[in-house]
Protein backbone atom coordinates (compact mmCIF):
# COMPACT_ATOMS: atom_id res chain seq x y z
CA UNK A 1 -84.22 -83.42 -183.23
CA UNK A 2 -83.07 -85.65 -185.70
CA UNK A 3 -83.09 -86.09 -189.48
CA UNK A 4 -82.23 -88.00 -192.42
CA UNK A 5 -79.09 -87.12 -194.77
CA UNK A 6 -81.49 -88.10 -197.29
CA UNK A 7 -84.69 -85.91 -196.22
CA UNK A 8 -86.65 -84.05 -198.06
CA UNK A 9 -86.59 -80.01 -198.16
CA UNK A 10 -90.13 -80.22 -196.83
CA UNK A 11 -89.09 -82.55 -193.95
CA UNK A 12 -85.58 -80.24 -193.36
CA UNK A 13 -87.67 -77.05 -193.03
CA UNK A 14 -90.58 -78.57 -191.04
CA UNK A 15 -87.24 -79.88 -188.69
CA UNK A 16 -86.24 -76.31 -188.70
CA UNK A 17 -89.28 -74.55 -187.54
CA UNK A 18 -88.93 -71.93 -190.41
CA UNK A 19 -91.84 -70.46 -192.60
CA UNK A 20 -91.17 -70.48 -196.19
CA UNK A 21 -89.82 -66.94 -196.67
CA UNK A 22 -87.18 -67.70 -193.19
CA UNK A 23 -85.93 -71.01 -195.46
CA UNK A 24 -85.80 -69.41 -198.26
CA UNK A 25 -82.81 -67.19 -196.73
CA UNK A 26 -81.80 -70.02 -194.44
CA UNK A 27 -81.02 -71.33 -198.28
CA UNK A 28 -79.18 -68.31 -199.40
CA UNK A 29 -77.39 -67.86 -196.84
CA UNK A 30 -76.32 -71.46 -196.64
CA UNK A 31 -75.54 -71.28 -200.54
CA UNK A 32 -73.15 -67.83 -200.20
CA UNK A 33 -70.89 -69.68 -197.23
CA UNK A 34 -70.91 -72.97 -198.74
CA UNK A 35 -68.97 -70.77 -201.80
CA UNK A 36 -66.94 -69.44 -200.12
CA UNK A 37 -65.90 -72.89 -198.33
CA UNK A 38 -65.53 -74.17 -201.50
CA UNK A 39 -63.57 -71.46 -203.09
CA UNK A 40 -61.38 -71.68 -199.83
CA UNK A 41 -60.86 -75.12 -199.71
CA UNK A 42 -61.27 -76.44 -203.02
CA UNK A 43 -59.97 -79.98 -200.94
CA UNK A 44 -63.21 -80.01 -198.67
CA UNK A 45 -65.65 -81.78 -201.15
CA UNK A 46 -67.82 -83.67 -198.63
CA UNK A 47 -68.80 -82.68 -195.40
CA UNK A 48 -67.07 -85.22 -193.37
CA UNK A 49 -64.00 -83.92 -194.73
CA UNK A 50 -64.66 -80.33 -193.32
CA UNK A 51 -63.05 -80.12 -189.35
CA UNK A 52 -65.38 -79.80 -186.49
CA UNK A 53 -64.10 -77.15 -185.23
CA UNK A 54 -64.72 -75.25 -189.25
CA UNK A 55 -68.07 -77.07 -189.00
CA UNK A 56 -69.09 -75.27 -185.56
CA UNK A 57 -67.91 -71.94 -186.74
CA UNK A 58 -69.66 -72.00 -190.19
CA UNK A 59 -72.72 -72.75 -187.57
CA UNK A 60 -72.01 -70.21 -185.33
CA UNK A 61 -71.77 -67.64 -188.29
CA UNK A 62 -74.66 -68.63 -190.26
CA UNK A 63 -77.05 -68.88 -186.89
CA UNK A 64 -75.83 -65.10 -186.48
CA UNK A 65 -76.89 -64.17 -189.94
CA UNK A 66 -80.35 -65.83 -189.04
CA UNK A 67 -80.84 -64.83 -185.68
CA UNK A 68 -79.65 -60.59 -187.26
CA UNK A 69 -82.94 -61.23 -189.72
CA UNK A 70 -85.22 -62.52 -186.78
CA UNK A 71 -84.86 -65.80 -188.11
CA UNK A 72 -84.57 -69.18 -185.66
CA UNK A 73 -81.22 -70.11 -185.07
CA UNK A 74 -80.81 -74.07 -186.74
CA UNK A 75 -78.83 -77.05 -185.21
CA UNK A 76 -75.81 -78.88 -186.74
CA UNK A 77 -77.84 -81.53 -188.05
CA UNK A 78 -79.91 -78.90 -190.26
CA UNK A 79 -76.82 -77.51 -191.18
CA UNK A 80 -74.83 -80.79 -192.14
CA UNK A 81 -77.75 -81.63 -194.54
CA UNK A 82 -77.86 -78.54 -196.51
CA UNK A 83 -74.01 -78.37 -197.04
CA UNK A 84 -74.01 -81.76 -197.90
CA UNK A 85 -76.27 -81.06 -200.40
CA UNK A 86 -74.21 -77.69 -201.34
CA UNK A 87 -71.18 -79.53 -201.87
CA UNK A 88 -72.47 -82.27 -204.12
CA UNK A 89 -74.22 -79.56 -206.10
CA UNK A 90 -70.71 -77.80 -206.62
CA UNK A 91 -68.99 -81.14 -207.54
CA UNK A 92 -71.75 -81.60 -210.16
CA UNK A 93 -71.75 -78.27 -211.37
CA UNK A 94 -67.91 -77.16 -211.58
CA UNK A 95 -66.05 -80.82 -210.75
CA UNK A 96 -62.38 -80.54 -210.31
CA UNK A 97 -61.93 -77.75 -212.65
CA UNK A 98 -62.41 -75.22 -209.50
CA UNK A 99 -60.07 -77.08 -207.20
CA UNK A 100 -57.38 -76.91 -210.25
CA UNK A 101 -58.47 -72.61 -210.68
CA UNK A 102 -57.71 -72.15 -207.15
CA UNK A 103 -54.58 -74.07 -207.20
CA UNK A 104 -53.69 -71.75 -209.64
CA UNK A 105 -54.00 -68.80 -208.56
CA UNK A 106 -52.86 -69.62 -205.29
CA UNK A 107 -49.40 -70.57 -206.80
CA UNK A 108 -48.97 -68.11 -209.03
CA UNK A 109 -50.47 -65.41 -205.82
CA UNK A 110 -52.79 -64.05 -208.00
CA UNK A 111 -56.08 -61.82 -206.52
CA UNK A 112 -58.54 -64.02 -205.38
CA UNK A 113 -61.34 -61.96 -206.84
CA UNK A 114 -59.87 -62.34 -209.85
CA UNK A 115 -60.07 -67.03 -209.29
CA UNK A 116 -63.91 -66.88 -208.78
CA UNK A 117 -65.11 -70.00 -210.22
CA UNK A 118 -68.59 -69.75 -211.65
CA UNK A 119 -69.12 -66.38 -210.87
């Protein structure tokens, strides 16, 4: 299976094999690991930029959220365009003034939970 970066939702979930209500927690949990990614690696803005071997275990963990609800297990591709998407979103919605948060609080070891950006 194959799809465009540039697909449409409609053409992702119909890719998927998902009903509406399955997507629609495909999509949060997509959205709660792609903040934590972020919030981890304030460095990983794209992607392409995230390692394989993090790629294949963010799949491996959401596909065991999924398959815990009954829901289909997706495939990297599915994956790799709703991240994308994630990312860009968090770019547009916070820019660099996350990256320079974390930064922050990494230096100055404060609580993590305490360095939530947008929360």
């Amino acid at each position: 299976m194959s799809i465009r970066i540039n697909a449409t939702v409609s053409e992702a979930r119909a890719a998927s094999g998902h009903s509406k209500e399955q997507w629609d927690r495909f999509y949060f949990i997509t959205k709660d690991e792609a903040k934590q990614l972020s919030e981890a690696h304030p460095d990983w803005k794209k992607w392409i930029l995230i390692p394989a071997n993090k790629q294949e275990l963010m799949l491996q963990r959401i596909n065991g959220r999924l398959i815990a609800e009954g829901i289909p297990a997706v495939e990297m591709i599915i994956l790799r365009w709703r991240v994308s998407q994630l990312l860009r979103d968090i770019q547009r919605k916070y820019g660099t003034s996350c990256a320079t948060s974390f930064q922050l609080c990494s230096y100055y070891r404060l609580d993590p939970l305490d360095c939530r950006c947008g929360s």
